[in-house]
N, C-alpha and C. Protein backbone atom coordinates (compact mmCIF):
# COMPACT_ATOMS: atom_id res chain seq x y z
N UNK A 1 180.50 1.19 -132.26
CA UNK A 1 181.38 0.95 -131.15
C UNK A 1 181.39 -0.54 -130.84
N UNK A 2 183.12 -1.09 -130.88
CA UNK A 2 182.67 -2.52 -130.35
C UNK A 2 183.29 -2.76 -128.99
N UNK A 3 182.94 -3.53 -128.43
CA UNK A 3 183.31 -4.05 -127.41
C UNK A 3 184.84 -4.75 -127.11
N UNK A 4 185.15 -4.90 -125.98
CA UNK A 4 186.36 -5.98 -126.43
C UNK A 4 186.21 -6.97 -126.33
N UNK A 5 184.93 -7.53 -125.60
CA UNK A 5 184.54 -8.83 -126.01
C UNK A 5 184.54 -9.45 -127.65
N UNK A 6 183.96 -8.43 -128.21
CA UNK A 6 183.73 -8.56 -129.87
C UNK A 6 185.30 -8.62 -129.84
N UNK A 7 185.89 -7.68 -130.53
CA UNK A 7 187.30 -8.01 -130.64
C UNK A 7 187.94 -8.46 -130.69
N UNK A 8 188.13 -9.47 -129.12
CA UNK A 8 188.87 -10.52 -129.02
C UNK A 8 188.57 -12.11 -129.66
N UNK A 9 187.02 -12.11 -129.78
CA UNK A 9 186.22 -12.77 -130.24
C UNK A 9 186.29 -12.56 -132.03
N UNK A 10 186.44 -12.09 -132.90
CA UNK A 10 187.07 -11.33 -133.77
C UNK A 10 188.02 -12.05 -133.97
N UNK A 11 188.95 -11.78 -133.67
CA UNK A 11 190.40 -11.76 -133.93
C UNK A 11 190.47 -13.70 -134.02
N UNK A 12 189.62 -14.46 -132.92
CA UNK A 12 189.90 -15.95 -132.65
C UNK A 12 188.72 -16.41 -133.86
N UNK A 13 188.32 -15.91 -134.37
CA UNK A 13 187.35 -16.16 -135.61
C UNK A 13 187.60 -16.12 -136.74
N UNK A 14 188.50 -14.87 -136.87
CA UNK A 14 189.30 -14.75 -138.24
C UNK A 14 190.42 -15.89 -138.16
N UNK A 15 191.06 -16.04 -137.80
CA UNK A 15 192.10 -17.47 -137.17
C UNK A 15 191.18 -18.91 -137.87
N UNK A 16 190.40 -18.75 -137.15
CA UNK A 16 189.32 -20.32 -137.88
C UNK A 16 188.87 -19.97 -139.12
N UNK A 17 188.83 -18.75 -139.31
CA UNK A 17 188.21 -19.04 -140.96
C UNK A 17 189.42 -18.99 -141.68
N UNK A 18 190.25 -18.39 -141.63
CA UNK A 18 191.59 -18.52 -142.49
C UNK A 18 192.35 -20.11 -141.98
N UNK A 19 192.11 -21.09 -141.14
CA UNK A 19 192.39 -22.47 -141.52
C UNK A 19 191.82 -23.28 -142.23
N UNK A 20 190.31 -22.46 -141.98
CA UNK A 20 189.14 -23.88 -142.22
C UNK A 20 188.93 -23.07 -143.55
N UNK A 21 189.28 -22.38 -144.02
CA UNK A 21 189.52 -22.13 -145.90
C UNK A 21 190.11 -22.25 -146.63
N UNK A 22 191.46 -22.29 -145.90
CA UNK A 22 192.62 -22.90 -146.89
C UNK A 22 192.63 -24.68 -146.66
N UNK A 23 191.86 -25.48 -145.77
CA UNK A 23 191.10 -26.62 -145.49
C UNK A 23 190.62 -26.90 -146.78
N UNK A 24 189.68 -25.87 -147.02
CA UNK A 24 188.18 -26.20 -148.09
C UNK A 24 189.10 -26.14 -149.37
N UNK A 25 189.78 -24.93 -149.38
CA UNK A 25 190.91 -24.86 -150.99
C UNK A 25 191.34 -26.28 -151.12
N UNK A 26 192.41 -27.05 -149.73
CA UNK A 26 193.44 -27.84 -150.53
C UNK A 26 192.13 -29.02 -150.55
N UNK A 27 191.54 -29.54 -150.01
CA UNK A 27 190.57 -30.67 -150.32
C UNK A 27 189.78 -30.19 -151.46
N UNK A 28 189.67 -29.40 -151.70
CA UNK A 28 188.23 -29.31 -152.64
C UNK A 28 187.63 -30.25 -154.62
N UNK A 29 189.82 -30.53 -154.43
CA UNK A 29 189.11 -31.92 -155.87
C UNK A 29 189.16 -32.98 -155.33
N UNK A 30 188.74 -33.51 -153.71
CA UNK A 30 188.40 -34.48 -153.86
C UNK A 30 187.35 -34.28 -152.78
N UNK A 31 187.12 -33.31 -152.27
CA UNK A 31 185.44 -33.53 -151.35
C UNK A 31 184.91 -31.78 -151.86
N UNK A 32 183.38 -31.68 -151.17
CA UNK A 32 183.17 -30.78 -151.05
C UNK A 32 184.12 -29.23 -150.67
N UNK A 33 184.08 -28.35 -151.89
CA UNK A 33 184.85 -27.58 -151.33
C UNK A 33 185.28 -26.64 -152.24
N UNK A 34 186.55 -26.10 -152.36
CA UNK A 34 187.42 -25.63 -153.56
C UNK A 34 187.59 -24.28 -153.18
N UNK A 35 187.95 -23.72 -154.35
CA UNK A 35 188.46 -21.90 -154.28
C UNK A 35 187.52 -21.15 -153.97
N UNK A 36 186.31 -21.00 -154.60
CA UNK A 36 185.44 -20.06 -154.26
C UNK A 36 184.63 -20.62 -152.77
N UNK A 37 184.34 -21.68 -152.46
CA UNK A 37 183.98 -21.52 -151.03
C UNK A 37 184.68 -20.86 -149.75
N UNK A 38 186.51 -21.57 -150.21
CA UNK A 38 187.03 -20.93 -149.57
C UNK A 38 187.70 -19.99 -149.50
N UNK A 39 187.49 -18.96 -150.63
CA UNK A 39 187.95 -17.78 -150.74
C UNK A 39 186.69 -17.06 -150.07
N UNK A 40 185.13 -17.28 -150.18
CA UNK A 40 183.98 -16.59 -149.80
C UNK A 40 184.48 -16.93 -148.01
N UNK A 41 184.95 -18.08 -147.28
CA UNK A 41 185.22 -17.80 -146.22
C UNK A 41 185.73 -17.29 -145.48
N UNK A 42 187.02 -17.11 -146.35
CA UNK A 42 188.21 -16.44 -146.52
C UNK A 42 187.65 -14.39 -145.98
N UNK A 43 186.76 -14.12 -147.02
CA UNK A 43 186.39 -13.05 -147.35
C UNK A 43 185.54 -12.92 -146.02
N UNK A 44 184.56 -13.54 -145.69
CA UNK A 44 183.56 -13.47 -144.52
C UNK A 44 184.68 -13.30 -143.34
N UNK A 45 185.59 -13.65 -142.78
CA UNK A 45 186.63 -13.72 -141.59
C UNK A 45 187.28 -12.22 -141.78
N UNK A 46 188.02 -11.73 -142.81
CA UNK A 46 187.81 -10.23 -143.05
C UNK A 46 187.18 -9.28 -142.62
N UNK A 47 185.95 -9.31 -143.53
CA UNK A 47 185.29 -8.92 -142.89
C UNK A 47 184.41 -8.39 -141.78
N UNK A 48 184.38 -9.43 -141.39
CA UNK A 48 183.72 -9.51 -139.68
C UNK A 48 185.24 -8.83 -138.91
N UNK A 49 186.49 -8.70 -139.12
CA UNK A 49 187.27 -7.92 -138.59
C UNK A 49 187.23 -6.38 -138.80
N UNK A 50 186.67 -5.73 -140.26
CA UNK A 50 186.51 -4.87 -140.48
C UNK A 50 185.60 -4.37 -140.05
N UNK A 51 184.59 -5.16 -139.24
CA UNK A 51 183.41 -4.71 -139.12
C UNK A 51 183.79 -4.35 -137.51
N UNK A 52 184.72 -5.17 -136.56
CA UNK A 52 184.73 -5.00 -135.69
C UNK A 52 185.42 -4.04 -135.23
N UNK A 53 186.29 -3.68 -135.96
CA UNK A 53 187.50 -3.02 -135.09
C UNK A 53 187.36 -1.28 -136.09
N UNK A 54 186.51 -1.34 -137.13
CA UNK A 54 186.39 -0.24 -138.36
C UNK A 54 187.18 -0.09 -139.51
N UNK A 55 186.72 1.04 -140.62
CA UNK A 55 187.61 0.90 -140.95
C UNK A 55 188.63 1.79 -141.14
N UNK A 56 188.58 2.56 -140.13
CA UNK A 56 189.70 3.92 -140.29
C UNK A 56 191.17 3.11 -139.49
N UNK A 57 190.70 2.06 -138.43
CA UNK A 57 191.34 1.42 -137.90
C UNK A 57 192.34 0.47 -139.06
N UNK A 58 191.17 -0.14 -139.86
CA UNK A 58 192.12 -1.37 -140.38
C UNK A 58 192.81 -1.00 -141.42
N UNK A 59 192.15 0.44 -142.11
CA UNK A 59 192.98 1.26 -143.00
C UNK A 59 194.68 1.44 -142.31
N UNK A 60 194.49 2.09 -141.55
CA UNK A 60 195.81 2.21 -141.00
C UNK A 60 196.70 0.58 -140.30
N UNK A 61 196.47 -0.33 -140.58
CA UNK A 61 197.01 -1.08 -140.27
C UNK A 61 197.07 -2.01 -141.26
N UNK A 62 196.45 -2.74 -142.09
CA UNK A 62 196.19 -3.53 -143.40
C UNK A 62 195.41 -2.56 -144.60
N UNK A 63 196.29 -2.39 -145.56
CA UNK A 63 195.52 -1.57 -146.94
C UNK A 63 196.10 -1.98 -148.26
N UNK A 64 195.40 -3.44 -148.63
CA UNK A 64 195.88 -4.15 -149.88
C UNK A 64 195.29 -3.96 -150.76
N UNK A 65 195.54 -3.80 -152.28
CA UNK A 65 194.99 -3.14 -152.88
C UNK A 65 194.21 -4.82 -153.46
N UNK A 66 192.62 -4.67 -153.07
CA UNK A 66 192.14 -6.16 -153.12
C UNK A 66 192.11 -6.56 -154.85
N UNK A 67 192.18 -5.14 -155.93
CA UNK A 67 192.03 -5.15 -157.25
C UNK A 67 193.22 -6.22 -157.64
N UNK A 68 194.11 -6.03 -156.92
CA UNK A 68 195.59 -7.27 -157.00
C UNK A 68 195.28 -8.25 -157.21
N UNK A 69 194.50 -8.45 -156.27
CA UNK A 69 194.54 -10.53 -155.87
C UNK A 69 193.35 -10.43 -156.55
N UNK A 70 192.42 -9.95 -157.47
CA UNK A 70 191.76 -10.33 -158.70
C UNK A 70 192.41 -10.48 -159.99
N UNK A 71 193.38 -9.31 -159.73
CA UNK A 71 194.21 -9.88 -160.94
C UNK A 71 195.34 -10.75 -161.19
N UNK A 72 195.58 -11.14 -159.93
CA UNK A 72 196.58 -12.06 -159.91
C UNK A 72 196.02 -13.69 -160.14
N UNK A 73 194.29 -13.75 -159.02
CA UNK A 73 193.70 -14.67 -159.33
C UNK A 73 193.21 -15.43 -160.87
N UNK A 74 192.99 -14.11 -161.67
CA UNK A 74 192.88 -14.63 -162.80
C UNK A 74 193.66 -15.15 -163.63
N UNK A 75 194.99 -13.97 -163.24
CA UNK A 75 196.82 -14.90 -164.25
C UNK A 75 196.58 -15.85 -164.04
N UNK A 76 196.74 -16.38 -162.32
CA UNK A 76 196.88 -17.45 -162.61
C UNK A 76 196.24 -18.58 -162.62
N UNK A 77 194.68 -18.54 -162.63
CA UNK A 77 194.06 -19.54 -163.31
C UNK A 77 193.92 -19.42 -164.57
N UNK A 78 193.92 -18.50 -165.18
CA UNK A 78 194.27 -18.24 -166.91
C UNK A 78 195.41 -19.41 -167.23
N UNK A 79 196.41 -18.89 -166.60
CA UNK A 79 197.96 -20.07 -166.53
C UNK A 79 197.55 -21.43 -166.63
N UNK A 80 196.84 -21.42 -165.33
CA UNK A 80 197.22 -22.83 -165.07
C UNK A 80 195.58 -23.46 -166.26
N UNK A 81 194.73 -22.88 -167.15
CA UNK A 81 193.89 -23.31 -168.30
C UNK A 81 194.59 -23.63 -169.30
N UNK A 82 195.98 -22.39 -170.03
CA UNK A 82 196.72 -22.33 -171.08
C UNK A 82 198.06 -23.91 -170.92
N UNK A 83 198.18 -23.89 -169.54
CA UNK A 83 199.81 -24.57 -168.93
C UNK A 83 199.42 -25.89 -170.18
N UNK A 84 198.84 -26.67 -170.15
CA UNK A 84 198.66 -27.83 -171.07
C UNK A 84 199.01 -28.03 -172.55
N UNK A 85 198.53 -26.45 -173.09
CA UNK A 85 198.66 -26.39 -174.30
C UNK A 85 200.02 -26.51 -174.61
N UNK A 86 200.93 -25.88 -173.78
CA UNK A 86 202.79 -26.05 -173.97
C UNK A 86 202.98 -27.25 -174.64
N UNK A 87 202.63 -28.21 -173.66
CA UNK A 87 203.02 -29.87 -173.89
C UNK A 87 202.04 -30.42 -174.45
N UNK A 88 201.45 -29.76 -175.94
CA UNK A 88 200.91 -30.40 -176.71
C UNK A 88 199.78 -31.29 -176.15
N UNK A 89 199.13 -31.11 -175.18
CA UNK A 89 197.49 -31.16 -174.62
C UNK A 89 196.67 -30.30 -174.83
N UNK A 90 195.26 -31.06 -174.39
CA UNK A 90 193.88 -30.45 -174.76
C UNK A 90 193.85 -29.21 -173.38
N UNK A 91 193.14 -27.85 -173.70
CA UNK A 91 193.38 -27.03 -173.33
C UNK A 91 192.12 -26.83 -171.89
N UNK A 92 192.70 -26.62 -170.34
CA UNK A 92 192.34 -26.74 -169.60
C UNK A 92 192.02 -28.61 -169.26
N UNK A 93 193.15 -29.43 -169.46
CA UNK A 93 193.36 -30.64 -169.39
C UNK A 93 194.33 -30.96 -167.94
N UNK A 94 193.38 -31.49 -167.31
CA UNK A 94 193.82 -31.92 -165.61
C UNK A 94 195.03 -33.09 -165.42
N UNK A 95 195.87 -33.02 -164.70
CA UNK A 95 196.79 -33.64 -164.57
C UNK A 95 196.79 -33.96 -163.16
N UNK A 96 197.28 -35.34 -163.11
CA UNK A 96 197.38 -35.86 -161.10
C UNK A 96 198.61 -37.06 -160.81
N UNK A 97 199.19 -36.98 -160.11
CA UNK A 97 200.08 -37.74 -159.55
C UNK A 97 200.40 -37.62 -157.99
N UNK A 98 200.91 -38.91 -157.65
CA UNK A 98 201.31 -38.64 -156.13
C UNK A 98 202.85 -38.45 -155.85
N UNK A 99 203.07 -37.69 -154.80
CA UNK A 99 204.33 -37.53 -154.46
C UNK A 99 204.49 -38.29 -153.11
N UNK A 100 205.84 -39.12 -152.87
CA UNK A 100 206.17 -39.73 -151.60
C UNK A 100 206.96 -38.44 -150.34
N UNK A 101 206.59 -38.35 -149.83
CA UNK A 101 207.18 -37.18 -148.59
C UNK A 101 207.50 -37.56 -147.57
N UNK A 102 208.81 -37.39 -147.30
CA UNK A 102 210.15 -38.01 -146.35
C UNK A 102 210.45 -36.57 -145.51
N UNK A 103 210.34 -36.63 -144.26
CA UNK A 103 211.05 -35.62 -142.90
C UNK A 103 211.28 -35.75 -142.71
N UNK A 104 213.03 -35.21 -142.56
CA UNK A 104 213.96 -35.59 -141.58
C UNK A 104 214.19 -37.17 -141.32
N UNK A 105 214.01 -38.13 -142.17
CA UNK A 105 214.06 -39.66 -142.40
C UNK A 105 212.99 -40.19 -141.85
N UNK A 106 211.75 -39.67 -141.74
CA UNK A 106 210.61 -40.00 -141.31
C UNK A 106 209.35 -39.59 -142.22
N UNK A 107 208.92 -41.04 -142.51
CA UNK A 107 208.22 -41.35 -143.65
C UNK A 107 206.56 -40.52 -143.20
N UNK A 108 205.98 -39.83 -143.99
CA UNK A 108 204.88 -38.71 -144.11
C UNK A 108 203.54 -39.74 -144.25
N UNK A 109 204.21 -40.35 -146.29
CA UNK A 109 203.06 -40.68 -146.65
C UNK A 109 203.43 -40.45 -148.21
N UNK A 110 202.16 -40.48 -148.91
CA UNK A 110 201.54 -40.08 -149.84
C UNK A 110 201.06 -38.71 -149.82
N UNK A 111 201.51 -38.14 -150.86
CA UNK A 111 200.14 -37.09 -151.29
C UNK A 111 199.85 -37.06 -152.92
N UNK A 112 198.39 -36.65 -152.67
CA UNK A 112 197.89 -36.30 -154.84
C UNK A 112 198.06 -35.16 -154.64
N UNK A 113 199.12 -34.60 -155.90
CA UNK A 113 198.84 -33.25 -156.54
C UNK A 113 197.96 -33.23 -157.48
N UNK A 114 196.86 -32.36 -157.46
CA UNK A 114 196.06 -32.49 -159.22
C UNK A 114 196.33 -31.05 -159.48
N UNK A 115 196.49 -31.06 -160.91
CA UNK A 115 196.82 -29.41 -161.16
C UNK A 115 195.71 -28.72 -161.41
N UNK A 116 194.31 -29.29 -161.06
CA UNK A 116 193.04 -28.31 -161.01
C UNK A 116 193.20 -27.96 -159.76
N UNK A 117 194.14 -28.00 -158.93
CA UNK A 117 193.92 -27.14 -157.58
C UNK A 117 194.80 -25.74 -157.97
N UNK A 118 195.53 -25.69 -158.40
CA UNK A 118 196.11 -24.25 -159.31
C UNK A 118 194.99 -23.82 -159.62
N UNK A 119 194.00 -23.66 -160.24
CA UNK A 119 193.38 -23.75 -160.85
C UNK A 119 192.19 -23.09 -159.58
N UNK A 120 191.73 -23.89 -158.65
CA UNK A 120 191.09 -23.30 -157.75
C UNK A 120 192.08 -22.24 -156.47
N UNK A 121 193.35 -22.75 -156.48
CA UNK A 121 194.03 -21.03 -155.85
C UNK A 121 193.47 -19.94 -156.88
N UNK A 122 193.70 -19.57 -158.06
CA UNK A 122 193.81 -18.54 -159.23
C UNK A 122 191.98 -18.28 -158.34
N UNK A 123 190.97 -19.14 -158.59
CA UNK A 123 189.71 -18.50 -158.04
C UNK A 123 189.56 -18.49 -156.30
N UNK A 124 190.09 -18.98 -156.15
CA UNK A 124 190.28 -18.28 -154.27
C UNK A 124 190.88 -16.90 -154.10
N UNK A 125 192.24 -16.55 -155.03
CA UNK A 125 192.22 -14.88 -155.39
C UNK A 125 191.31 -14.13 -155.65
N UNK A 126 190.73 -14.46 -156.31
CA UNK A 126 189.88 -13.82 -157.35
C UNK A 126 188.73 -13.79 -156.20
N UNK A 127 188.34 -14.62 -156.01
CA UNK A 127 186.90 -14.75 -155.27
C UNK A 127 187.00 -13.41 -153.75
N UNK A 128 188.41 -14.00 -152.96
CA UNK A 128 188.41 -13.17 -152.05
C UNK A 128 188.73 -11.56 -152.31
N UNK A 129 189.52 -11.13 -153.37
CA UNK A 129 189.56 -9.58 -154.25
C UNK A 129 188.27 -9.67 -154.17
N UNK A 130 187.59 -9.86 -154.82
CA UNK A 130 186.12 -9.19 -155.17
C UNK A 130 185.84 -8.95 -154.01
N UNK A 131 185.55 -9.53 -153.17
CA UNK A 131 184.44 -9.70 -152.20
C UNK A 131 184.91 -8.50 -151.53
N UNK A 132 186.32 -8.46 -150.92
CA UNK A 132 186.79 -7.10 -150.31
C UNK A 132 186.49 -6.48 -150.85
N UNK A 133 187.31 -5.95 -151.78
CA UNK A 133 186.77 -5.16 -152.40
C UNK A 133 185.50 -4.22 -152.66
N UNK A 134 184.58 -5.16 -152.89
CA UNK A 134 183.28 -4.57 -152.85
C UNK A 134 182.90 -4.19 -151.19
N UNK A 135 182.92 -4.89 -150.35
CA UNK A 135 182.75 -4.31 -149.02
C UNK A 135 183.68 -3.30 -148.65
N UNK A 136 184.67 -3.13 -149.17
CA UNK A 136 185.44 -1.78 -148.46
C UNK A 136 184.96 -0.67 -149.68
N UNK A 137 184.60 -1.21 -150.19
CA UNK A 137 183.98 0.38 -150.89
C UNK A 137 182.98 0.68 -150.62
N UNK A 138 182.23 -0.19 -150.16
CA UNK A 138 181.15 0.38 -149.81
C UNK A 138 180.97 0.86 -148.12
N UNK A 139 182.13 0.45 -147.64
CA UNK A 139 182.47 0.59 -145.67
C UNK A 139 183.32 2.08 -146.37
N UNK A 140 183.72 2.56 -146.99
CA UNK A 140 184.64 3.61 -147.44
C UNK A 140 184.02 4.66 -147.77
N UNK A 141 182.38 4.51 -148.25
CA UNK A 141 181.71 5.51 -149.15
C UNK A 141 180.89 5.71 -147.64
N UNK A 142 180.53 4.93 -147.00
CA UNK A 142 180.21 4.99 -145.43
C UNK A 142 181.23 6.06 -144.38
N UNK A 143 182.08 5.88 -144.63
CA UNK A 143 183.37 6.60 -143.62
C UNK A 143 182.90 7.91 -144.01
N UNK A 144 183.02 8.48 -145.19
CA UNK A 144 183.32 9.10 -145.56
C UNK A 144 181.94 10.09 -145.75
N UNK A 145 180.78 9.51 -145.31
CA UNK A 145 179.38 10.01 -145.05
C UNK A 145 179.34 10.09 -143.62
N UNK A 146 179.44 9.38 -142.33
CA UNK A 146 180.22 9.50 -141.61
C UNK A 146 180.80 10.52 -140.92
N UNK A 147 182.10 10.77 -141.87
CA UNK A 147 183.16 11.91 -141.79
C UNK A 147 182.19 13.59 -141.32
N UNK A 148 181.53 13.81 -142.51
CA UNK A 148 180.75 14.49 -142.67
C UNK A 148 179.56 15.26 -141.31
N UNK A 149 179.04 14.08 -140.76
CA UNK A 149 177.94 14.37 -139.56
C UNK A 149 178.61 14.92 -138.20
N UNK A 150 177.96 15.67 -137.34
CA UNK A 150 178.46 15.49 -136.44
C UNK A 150 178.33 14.44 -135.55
N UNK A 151 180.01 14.30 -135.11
CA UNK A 151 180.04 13.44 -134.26
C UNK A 151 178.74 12.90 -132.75
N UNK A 152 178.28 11.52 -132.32
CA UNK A 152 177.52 11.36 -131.64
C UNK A 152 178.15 11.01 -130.32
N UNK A 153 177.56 11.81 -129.03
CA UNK A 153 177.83 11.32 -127.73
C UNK A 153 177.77 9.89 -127.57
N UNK A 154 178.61 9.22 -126.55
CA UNK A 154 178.15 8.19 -126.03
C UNK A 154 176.69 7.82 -125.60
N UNK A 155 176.53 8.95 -125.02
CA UNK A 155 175.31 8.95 -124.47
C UNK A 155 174.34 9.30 -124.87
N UNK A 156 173.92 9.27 -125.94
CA UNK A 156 172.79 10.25 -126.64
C UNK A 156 171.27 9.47 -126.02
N UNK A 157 170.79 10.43 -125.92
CA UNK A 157 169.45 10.10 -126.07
C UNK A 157 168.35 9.95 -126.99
N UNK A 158 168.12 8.37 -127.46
CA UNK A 158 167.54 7.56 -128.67
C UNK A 158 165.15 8.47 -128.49
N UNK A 159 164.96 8.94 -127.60
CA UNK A 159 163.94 8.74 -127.30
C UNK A 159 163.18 9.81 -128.37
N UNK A 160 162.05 9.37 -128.80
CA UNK A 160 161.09 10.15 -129.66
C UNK A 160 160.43 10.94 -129.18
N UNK A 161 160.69 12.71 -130.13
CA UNK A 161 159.83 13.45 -129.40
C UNK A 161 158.68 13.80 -130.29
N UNK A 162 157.35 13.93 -129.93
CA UNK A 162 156.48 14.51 -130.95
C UNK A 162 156.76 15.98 -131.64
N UNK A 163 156.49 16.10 -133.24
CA UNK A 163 156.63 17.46 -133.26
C UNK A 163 155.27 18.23 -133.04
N UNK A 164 155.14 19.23 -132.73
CA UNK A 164 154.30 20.41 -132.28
C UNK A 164 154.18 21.10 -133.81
N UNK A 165 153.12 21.81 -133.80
CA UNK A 165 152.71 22.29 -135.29
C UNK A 165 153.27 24.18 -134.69
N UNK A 166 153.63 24.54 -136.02
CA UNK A 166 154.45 25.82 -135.56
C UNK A 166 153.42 26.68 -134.99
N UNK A 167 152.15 26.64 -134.97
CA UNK A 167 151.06 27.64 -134.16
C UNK A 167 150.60 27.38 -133.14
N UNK A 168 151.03 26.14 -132.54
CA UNK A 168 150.06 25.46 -131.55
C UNK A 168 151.39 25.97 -129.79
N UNK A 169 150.48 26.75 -129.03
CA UNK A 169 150.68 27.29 -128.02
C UNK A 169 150.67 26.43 -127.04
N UNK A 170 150.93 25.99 -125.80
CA UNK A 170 151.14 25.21 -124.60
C UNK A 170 150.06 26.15 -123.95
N UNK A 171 148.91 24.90 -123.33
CA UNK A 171 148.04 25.42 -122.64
C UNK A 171 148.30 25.71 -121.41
N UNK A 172 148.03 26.81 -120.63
CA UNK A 172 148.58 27.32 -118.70
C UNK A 172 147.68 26.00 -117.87
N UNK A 173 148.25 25.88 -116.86
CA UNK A 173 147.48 25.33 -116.03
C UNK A 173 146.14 25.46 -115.77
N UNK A 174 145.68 26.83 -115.46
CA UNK A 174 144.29 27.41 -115.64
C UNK A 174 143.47 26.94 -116.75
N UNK A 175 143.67 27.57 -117.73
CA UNK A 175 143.20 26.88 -118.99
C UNK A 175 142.66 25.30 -119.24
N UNK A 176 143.85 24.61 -118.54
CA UNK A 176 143.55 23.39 -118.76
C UNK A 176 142.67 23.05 -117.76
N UNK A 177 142.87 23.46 -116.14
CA UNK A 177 141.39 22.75 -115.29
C UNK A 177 140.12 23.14 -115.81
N UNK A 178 139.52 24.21 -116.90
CA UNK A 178 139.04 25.07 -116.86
C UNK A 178 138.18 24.03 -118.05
N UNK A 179 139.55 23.67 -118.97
CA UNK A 179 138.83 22.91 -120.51
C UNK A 179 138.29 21.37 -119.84
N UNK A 180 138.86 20.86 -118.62
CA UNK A 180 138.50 19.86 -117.74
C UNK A 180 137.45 19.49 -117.19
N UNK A 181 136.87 21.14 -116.30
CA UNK A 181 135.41 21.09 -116.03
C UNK A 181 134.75 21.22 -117.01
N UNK A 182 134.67 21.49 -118.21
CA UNK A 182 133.63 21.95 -119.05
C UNK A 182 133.36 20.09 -120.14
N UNK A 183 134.45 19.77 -119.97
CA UNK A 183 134.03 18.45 -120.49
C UNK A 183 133.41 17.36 -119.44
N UNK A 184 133.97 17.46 -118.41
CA UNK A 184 132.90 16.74 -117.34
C UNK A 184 131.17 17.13 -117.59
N UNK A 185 130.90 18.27 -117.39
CA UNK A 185 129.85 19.04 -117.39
C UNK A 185 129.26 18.64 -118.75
N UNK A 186 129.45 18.02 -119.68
CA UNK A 186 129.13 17.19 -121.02
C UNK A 186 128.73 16.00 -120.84
């Protein structure tokens, strides 16, 4: 059961990790960073939604088949390893240039394209497929154990009781002042 504190908290978390990963993707050939960090962040922000809200919930609202974006991740870093060989280059051979970028007659800047960032999208697919993947199957094989039990009150009571051995009788009141004096009297 979560809260709506969690939730809302949730929801503004997944938001920061899906900026601050596609952050880590586009920087990552020139600082710390790249596809698989930010596909693993990518994957962690997910998560922590699935975790919050469940997953019978997120089933019914998001259900991508995560086996996709592994296989899509791999086309296309496969692609972008083979893309060189076309134009008679060495195979998985990096390419970089800058482009000038003009808005609306208002000058941007510079940017570097390097085509090893293709290259780290194809494993930011890949990285974030898996990772779902493997956590919803295993949040799925959970549901579905789950499914099974009976359902628990809100309110249950967590407290430990001793078990009693199947012969052992509850002593009367009598009995017991009785086993009381005789150990004093010792």
């Amino acid at each position: 059961m979560s809260t709506v504190i969690a939730k809302t908290i949730s929801r503004a978390v997944l938001i920061i990790c899906i900026l601050f990963s596609i952050y880590l993707l586009l920087n990552g050939g020139n600082y710390p960073g790249g596809g698989f960090v930010g596909g693993v962040l990518f994957a962690c922000g997910i998560a922590l939604v699935y975790v919050t809200y469940g997953m019978t919930y997120m089933n019914a609202r998001l259900k991508p088949n995560w086996l996709d974006w592994v296989a899509y991740g791999l086309l296309f870093a496969s692609m972008t390893a083979i893309a060189p060989m076309f134009v008679k280059h060495r195979y998985f051979r990096s390419a970089f240039d800058f482009f000038h970028l003009d808005f609306l007659g208002i000058n941007i800047g510079h940017i570097e394209l390097v085509s090893s960032m293709f290259f780290d999208i194809g494993v930011y697919f890949t990285v974030v497929g898996v990772l779902l993947f493997i956590i919803t199957s295993i949040a799925s094989d959970k549901t579905t154990e789950s499914e099974n039990e009976p359902p628990e009150s809100e309110f249950t009571d967590y407290t430990v009781k001793p078990k009693m051995p199947e012969n052992f009788t509850q002593p009367t009141a009598m009995e017991s002042h009785e086993n009381l004096k005789t150990e004093e009297q010792k």
